[in-house]
Structure formats: structure tokens, C-alpha cells
N, C-alpha and C. Protein backbone atom coordinates (compact mmCIF):
# COMPACT_ATOMS: atom_id res chain seq x y z
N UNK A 1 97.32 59.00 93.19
CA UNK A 1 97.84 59.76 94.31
C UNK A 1 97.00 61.03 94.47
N UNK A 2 96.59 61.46 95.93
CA UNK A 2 95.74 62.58 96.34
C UNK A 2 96.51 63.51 96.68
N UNK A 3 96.14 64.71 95.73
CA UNK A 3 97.34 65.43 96.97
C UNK A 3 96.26 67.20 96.58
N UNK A 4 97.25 68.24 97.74
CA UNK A 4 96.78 69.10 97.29
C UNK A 4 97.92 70.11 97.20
N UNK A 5 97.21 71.26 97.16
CA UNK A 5 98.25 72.25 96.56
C UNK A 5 97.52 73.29 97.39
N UNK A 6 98.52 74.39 98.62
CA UNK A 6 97.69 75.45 99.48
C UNK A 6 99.18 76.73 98.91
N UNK A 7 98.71 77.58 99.13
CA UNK A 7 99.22 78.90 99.11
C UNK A 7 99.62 78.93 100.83
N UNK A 8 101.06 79.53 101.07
CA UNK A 8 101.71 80.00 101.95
C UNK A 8 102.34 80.96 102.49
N UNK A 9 102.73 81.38 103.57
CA UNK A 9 102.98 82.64 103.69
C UNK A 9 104.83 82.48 103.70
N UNK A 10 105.29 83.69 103.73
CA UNK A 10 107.07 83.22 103.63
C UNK A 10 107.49 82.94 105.48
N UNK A 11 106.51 82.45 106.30
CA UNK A 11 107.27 82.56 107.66
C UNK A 11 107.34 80.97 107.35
N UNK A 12 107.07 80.26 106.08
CA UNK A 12 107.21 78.61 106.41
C UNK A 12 108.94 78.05 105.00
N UNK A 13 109.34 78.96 105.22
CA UNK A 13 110.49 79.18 103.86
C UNK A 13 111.49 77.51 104.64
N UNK A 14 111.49 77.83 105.91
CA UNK A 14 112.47 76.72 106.37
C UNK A 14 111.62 75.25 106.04
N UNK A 15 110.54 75.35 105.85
CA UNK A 15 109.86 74.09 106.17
C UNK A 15 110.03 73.41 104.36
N UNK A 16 110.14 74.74 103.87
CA UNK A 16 109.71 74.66 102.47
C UNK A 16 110.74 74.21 101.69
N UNK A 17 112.43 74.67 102.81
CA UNK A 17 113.69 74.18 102.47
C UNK A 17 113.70 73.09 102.92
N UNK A 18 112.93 71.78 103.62
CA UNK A 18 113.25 70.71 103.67
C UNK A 18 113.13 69.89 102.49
N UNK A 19 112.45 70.26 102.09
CA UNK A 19 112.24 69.20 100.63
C UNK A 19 113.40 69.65 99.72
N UNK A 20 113.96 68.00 99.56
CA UNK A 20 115.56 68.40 98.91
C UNK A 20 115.16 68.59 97.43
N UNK A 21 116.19 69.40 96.54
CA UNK A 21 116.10 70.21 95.47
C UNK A 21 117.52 69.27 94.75
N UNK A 22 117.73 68.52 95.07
CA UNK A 22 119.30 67.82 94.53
C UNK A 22 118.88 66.92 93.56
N UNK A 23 119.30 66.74 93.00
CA UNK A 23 119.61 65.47 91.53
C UNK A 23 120.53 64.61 90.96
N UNK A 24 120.96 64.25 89.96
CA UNK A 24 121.62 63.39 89.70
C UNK A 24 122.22 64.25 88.37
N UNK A 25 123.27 64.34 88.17
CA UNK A 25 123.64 64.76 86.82
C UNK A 25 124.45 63.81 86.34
N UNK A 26 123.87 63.63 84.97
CA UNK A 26 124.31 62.05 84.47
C UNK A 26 124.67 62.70 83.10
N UNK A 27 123.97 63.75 82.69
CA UNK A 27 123.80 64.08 81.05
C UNK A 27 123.65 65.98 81.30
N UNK A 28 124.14 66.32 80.34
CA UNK A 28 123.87 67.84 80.29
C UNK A 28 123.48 68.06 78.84
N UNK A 29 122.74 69.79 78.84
CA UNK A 29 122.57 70.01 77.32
C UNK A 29 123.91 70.56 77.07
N UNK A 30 124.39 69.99 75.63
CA UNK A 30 124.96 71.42 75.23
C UNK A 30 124.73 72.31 74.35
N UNK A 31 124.32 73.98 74.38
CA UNK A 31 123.60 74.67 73.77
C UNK A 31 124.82 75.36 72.40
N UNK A 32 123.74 74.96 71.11
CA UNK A 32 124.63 75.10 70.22
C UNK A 32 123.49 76.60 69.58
N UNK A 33 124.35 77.17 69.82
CA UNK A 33 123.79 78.50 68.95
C UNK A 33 123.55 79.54 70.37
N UNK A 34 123.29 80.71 69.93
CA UNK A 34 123.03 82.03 70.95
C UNK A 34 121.75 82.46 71.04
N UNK A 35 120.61 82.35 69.73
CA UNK A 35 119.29 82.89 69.55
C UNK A 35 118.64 81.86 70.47
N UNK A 36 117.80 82.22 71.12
CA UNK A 36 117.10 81.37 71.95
C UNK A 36 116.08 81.02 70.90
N UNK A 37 115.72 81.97 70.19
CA UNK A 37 114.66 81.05 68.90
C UNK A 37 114.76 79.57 68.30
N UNK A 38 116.03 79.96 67.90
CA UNK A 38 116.96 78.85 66.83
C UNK A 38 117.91 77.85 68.06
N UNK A 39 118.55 78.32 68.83
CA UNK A 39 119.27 77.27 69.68
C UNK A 39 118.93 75.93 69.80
N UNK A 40 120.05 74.99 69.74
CA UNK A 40 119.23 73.22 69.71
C UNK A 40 120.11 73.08 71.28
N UNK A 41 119.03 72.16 71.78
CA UNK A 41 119.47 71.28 73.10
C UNK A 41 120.28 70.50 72.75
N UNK A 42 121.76 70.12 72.88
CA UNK A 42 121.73 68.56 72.56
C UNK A 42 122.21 67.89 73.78
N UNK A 43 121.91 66.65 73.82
CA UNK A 43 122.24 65.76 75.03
C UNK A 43 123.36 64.98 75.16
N UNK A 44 124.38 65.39 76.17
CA UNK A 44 125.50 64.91 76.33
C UNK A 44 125.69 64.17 77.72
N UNK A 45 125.71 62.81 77.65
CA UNK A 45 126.18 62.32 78.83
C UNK A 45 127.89 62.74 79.42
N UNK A 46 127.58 62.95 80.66
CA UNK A 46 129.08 63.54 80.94
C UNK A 46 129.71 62.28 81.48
N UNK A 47 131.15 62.64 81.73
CA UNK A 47 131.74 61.73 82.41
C UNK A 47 132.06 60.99 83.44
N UNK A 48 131.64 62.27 84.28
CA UNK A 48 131.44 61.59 86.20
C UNK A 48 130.30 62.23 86.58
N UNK A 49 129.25 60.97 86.32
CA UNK A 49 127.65 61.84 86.90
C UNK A 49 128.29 62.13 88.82
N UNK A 50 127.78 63.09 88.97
CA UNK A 50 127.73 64.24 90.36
C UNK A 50 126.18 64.51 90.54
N UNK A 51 126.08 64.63 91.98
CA UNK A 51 125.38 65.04 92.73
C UNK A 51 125.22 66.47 92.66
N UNK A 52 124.30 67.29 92.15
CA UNK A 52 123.98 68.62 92.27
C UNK A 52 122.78 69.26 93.49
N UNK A 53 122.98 70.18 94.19
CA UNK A 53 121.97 70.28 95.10
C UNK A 53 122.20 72.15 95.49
N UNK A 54 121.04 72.89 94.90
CA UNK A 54 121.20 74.24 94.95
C UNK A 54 121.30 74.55 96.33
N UNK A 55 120.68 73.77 97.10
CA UNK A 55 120.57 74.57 98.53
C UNK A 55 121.67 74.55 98.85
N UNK A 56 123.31 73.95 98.76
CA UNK A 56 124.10 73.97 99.45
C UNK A 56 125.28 75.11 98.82
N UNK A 57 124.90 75.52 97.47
CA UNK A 57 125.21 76.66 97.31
C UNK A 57 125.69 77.92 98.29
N UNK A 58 126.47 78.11 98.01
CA UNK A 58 126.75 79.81 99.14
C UNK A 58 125.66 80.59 99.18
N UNK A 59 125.02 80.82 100.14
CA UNK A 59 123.90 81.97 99.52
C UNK A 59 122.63 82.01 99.13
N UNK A 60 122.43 80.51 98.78
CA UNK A 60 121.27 80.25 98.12
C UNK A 60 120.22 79.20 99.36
N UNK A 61 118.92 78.74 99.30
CA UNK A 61 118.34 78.27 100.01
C UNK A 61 117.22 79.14 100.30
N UNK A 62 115.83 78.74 100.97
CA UNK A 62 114.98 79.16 101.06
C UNK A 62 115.12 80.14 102.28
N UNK A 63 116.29 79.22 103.65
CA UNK A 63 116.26 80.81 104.22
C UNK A 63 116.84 82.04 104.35
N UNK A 64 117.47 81.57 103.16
CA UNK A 64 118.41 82.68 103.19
C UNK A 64 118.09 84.18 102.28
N UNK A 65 116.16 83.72 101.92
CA UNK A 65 116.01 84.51 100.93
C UNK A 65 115.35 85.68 101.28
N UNK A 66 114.49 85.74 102.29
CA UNK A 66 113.94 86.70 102.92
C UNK A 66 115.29 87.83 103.58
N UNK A 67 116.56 87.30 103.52
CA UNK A 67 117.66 88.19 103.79
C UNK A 67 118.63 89.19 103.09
N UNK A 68 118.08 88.83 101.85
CA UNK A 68 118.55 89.30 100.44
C UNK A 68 117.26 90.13 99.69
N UNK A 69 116.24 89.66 99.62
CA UNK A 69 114.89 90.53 99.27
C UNK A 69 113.75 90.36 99.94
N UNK A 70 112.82 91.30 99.93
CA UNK A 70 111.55 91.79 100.05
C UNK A 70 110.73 90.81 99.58
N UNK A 71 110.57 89.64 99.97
CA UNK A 71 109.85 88.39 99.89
C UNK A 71 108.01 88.75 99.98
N UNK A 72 107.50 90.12 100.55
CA UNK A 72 106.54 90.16 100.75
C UNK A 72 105.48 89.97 100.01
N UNK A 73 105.80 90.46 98.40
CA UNK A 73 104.48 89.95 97.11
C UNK A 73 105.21 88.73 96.56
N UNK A 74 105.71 87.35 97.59
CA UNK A 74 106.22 86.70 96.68
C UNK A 74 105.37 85.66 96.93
N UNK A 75 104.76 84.72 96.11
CA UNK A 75 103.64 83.83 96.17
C UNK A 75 104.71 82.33 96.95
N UNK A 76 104.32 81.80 97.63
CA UNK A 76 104.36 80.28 98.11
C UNK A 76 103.45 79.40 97.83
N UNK A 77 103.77 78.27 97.10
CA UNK A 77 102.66 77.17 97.34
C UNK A 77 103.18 76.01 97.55
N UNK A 78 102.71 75.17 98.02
CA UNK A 78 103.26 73.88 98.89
C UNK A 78 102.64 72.83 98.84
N UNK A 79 102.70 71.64 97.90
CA UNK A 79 101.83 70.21 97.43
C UNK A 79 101.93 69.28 99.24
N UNK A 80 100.91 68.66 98.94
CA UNK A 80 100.84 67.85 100.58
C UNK A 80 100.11 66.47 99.85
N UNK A 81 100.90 65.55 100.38
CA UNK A 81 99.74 64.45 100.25
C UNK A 81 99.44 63.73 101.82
N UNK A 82 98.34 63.42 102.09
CA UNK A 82 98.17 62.47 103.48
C UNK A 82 98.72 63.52 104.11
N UNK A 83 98.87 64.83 104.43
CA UNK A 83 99.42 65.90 105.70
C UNK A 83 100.73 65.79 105.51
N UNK A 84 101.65 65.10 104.21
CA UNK A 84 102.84 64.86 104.27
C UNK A 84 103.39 66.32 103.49
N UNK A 85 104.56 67.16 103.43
CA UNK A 85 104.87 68.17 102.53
C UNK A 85 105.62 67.49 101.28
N UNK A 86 105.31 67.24 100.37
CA UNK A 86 106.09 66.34 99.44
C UNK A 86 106.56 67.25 98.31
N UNK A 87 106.23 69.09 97.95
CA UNK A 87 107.03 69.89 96.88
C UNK A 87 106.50 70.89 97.33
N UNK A 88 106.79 72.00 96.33
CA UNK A 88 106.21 73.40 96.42
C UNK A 88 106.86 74.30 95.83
N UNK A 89 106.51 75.60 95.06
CA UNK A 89 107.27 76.13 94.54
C UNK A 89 106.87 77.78 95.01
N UNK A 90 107.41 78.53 94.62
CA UNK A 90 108.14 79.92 95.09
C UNK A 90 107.87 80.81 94.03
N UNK A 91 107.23 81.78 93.88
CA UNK A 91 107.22 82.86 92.64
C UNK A 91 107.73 84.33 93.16
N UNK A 92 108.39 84.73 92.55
CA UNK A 92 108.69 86.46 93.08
C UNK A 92 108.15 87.33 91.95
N UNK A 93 107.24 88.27 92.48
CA UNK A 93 106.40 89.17 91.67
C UNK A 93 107.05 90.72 92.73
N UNK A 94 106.87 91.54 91.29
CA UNK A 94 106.78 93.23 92.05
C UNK A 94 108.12 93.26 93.22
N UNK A 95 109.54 92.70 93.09
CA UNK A 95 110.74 92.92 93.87
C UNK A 95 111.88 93.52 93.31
N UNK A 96 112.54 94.37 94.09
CA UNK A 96 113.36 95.20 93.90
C UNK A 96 114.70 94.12 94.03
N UNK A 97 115.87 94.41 92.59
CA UNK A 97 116.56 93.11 92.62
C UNK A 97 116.33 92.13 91.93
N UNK A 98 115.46 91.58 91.91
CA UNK A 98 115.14 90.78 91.37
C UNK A 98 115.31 90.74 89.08
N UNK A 99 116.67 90.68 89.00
CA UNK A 99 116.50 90.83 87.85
C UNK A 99 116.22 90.46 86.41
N UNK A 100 115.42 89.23 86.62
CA UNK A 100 114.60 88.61 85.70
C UNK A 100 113.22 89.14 85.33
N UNK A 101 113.22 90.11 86.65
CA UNK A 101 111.45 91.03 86.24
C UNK A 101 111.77 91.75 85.88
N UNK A 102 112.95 91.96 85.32
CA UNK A 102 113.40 93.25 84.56
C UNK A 102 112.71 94.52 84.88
N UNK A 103 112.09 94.78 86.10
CA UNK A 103 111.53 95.84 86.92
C UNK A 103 109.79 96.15 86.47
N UNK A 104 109.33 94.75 85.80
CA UNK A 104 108.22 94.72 85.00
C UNK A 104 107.28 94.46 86.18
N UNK A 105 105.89 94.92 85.95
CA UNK A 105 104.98 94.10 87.14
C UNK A 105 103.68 93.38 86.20
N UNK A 106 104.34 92.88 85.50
CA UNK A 106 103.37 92.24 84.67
C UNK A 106 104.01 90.79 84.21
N UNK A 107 105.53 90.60 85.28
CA UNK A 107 106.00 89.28 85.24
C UNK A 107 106.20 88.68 85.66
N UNK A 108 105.99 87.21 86.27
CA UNK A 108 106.45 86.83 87.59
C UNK A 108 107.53 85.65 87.25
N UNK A 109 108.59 85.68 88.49
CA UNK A 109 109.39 84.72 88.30
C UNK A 109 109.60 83.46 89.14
N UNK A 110 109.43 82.06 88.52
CA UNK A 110 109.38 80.84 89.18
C UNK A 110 110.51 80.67 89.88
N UNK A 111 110.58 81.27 90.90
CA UNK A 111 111.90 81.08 91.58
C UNK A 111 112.76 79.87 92.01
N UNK A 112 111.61 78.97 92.19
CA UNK A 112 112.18 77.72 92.78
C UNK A 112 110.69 76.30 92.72
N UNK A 113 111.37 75.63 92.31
CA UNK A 113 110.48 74.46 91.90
C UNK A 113 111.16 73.50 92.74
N UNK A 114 110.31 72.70 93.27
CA UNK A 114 110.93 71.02 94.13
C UNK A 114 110.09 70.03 94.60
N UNK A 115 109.93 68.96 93.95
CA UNK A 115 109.04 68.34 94.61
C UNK A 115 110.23 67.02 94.67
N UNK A 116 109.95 66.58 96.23
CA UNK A 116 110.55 65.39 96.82
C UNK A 116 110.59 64.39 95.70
N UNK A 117 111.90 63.63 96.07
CA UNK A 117 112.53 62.49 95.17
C UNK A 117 111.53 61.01 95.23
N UNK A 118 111.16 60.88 96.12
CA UNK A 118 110.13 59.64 96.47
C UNK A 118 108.73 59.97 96.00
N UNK A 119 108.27 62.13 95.15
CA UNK A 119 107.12 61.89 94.51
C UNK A 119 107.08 62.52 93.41
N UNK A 120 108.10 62.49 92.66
CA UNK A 120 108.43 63.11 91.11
C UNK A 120 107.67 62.05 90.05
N UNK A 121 107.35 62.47 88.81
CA UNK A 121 107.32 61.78 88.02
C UNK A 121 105.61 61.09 88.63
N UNK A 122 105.25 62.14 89.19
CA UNK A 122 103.55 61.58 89.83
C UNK A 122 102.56 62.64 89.15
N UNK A 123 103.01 64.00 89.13
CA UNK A 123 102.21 64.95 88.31
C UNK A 123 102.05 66.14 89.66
N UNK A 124 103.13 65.73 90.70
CA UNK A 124 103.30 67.21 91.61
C UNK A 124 103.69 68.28 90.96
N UNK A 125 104.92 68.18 90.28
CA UNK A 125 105.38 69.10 89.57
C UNK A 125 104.37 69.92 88.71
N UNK A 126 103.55 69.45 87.62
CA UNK A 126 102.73 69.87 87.11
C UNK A 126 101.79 70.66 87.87
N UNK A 127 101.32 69.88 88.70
CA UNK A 127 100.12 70.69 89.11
C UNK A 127 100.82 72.21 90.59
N UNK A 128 101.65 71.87 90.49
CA UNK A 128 102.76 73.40 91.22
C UNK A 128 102.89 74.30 90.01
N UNK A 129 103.25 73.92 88.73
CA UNK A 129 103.65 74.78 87.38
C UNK A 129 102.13 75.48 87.59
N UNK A 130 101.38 74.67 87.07
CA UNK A 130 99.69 75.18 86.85
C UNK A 130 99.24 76.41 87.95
N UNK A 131 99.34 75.88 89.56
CA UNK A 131 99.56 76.64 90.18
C UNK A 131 100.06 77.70 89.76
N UNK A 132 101.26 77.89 90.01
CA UNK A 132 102.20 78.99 89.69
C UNK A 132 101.49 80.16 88.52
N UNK A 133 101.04 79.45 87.58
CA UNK A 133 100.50 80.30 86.56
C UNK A 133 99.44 80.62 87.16
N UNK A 134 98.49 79.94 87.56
CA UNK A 134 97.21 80.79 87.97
C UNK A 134 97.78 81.68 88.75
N UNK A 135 98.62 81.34 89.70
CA UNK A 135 98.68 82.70 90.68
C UNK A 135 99.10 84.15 89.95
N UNK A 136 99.97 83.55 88.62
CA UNK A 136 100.42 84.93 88.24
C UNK A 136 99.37 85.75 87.29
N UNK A 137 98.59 84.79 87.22
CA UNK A 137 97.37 85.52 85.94
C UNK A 137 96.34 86.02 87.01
N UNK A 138 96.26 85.52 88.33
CA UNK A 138 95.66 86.64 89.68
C UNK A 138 95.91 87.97 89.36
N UNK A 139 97.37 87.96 89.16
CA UNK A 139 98.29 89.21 89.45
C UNK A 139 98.18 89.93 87.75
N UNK A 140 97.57 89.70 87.12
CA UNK A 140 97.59 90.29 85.44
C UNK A 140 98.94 90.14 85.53
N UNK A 141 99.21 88.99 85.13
CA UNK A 141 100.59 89.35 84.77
C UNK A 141 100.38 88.22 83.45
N UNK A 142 101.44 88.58 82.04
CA UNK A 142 101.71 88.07 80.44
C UNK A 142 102.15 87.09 81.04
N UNK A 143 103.00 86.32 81.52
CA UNK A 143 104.55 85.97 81.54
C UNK A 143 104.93 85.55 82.99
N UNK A 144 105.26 83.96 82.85
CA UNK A 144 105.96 83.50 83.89
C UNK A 144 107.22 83.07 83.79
N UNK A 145 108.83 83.30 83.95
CA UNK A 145 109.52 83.24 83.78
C UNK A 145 110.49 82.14 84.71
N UNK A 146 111.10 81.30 84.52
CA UNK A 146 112.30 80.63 84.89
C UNK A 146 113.30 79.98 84.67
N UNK A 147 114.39 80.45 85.89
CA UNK A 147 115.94 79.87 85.60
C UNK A 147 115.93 78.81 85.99
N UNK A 148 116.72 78.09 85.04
CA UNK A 148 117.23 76.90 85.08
C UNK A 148 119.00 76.81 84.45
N UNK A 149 119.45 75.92 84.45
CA UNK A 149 120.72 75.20 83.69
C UNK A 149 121.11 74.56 83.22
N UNK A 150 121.80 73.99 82.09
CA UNK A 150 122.13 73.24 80.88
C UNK A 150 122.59 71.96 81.64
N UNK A 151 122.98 71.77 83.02
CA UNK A 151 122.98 70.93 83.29
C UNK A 151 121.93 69.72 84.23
N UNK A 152 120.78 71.17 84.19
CA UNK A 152 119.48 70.19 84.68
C UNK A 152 118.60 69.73 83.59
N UNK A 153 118.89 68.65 82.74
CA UNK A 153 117.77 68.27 81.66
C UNK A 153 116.60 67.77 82.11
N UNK A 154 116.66 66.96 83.06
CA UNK A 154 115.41 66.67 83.69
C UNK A 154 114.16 68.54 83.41
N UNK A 155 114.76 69.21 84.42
CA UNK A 155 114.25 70.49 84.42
C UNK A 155 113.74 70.88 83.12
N UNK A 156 115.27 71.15 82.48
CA UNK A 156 114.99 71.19 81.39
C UNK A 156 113.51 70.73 80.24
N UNK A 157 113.47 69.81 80.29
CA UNK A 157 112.45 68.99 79.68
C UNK A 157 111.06 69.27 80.51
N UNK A 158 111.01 69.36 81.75
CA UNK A 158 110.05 69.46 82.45
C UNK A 158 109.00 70.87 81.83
N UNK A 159 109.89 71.74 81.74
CA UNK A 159 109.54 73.43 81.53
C UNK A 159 108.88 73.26 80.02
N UNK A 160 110.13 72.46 79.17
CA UNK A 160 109.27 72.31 77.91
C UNK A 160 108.10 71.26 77.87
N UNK A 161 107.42 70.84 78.71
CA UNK A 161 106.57 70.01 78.18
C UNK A 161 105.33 70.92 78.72
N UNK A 162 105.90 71.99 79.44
CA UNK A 162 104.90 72.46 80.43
C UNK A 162 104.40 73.74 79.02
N UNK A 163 104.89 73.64 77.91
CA UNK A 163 104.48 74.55 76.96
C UNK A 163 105.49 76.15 77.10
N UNK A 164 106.73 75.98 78.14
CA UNK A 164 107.53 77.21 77.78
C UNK A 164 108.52 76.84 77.24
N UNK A 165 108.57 78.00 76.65
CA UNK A 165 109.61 78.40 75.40
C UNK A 165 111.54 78.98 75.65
N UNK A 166 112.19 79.06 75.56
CA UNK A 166 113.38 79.11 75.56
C UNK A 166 113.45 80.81 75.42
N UNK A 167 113.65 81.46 76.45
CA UNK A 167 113.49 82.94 76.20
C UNK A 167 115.01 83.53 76.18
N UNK A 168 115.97 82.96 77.20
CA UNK A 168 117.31 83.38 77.10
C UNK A 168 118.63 82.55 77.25
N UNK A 169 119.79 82.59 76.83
CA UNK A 169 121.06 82.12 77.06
C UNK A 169 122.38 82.88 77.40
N UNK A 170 122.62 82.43 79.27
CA UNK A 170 123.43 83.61 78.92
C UNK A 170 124.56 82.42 79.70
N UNK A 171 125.80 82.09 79.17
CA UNK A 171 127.19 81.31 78.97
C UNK A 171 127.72 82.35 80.10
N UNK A 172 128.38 81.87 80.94
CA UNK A 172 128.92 82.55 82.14
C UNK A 172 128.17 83.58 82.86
N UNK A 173 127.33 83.19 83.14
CA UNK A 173 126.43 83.44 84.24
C UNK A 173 126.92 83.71 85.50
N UNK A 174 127.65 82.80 85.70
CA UNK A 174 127.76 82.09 87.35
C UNK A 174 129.05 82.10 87.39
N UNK A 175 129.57 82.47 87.85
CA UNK A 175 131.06 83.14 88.25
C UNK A 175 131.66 81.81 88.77
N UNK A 176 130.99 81.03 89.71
CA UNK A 176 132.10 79.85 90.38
C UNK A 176 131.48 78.76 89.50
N UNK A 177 130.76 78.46 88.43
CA UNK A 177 130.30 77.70 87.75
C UNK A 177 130.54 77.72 86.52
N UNK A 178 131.56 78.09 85.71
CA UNK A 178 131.77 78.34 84.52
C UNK A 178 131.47 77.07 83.61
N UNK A 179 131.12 76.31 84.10
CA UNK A 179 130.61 75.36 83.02
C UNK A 179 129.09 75.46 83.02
N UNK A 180 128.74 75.89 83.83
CA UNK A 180 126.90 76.19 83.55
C UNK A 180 126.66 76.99 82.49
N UNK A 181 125.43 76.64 81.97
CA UNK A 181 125.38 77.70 81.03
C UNK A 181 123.51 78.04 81.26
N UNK A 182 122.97 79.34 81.78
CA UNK A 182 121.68 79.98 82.46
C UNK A 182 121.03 79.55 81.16
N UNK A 183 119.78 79.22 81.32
CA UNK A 183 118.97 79.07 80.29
C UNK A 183 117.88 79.90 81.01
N UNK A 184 116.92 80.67 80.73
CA UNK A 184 115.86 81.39 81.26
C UNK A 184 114.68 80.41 80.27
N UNK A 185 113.50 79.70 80.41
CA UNK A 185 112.25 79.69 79.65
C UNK A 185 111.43 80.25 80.51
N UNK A 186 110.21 80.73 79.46
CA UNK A 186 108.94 82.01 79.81
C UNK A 186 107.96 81.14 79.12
N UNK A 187 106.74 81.34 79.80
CA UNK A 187 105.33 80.65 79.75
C UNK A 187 104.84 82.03 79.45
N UNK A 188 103.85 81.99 78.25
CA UNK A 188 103.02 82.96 77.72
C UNK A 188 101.75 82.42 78.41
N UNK A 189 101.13 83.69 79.26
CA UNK A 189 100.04 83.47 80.43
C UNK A 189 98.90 83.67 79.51
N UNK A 190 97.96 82.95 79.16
CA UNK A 190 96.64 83.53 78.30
C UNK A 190 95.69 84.34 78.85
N UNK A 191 95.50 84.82 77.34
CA UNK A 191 94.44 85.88 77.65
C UNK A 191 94.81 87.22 78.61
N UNK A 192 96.73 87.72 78.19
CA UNK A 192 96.84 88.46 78.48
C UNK A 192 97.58 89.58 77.34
């Protein structure tokens, strides 16, 4: 499969929200321990796999984000194969709010990862991660950071194969989600 990978500006956020972000939840982790050092994944099939899909969230979605922050140093990139949009992912660098940069400008955060259901498991994803890092080592930045949840293992697994590490756990996170539990992993950017 040919594809490429272009940098975007945020006036294409709606286009960028077409590509669905939903999954299948069949299995969740459950996180045994608090140290993100020491914490074990373990894998629990649940009982009524559900349909999960962030965009339909209150609040959440690509256009709803330029309405909430200062999207302007936030990187876009967008995989295409054949002129088709098939993923793309989202980084927020240098934003006010944003509190995973812990007000750092030497960190950027993977805001949003998605590549279409008909081209997963092809090596889009990867080469958006890769992306993502180069763009942030543009920016001197250590450290690429992203949220995820104990109930996306797919994700889950994805981040770890991509060589990041398990940086935080925080158990009630999410106010209308009390069974989620935030997992943050961070990619150590080389040669910084």
C-alpha cells in the first residue's frame, strides 16, 4: 500500500473529523498497581463488548477544538492513499490549557490518532506516530506525550510497540466515565 503523509493547517479539522475514531471494546486493561514504572496491564475480556467512539463525546471532536484552544502551534498531519484521506493525527505544542504540557515547551502532545477502519493494521498508524515525532523534534522538543484508556488495548499496545513507555495513571479521570482509567505514555525524542 502507497500512501503519504502531508502536514495541515487547522482550517481542515472537519475533514480530519471524518475519519471515524470508534472501536470495538471487547477486552479492557486492568491496571494493577499506581507506579507507572511497576504497573502490569492485565487483559480482561468484558462482558458486553460496546461500541466506543470519542467523537460523540460531549465536547470532544475535531471541531470543536479550535473553540476551546489556541490550535495555532498545533501540528496536523493527514495519511492519503490514491487522493483518498484514510488517518491523521493532531499534536498540540506551546498551548495555554492544555494540561499534559504541563506549561513545558519542550513537549508535545499526541492529541489524537485515527486512521480509518478499512486501513489499520497496514502501517498508517506507524508512519503518523513517526510523523508526529519528527514534527516534535522540529520543535526541540524531549518528549511526545499521549492519552489514552484502559479500555483501548488495541491503542494501548499500539503506543507500546511504538517504543513509549507508561508515564502516568490517573483512576477517575473522567467524571462521566468512572470506569475509565487515563493512562498517559511518553516517547523519549532522541538526541534530546
Amino acid at each position: 500500500m502507497i500512501y503519504k503523509i502531508v502536514e495541515e493547517t487547522s482550517t481542515c479539522l472537519a475533514e480530519y473529523g471524518e475519519i471515524p475514531i470508534r472501536f470495538k471494546v471487547q477486552s479492557v486493561f486492568d491496571v494493577e498497581g499506581d507506579d507507572p514504572a511497576t504497573a502490569e496491564l492485565v487483559e480482561r475480556p468484558v462482558e458486553r463488548p460496546r461500541i466506543k467512539d470519542y467523537d460523540l463525546i460531549k465536547g470532544e471532536g475535531p471541531t470543536r477544538w479550535d473553540k476551546w484552544w489556541d490550535v495555532s502551534n498545533w501540528g496536523i498531519m493527514a495519511a492519503y492513499v490514491a487522493g483518498r484521506r484514510v488517518g491523521g493525527t493532531v499534536l498540540a505544542y506551546k498551548t495555554d490549557g492544555v494540561n499534559k504540557l504541563e506549561g513545558r515547551d519542550d513537549v508535545v502532545v499526541m492529541w489524537d490518532l485515527r486512521v480509518h477502519p478499512e486501513f489499520r493494521r497496514n502501517g498508517v498508524g506507524r508512519s503518523l506516530f513517526e510523523a508526529g515525532v519528527e514534527w516534535a523534534r522540529e520543535r526541540h522538543c524531549c518528549e511526545l506525550r499521549v492519552e489514552t484508556q484502559n479500555i483501548n488495548v488495541a491503542a494501548c499496545r499500539f503506543y507500546q510497540r511504538m517504543g513509549c513507555r507508561l508515564h502516568s495513571i490517573r483512576r477517575g479521570a473522567y467524571e462521566t466515565l468512572p470506569d475509565e482509567v487515563e493512562l498517559i505514555w511518553t516517547f523519549s525524542i532522541d538526541g534530546m
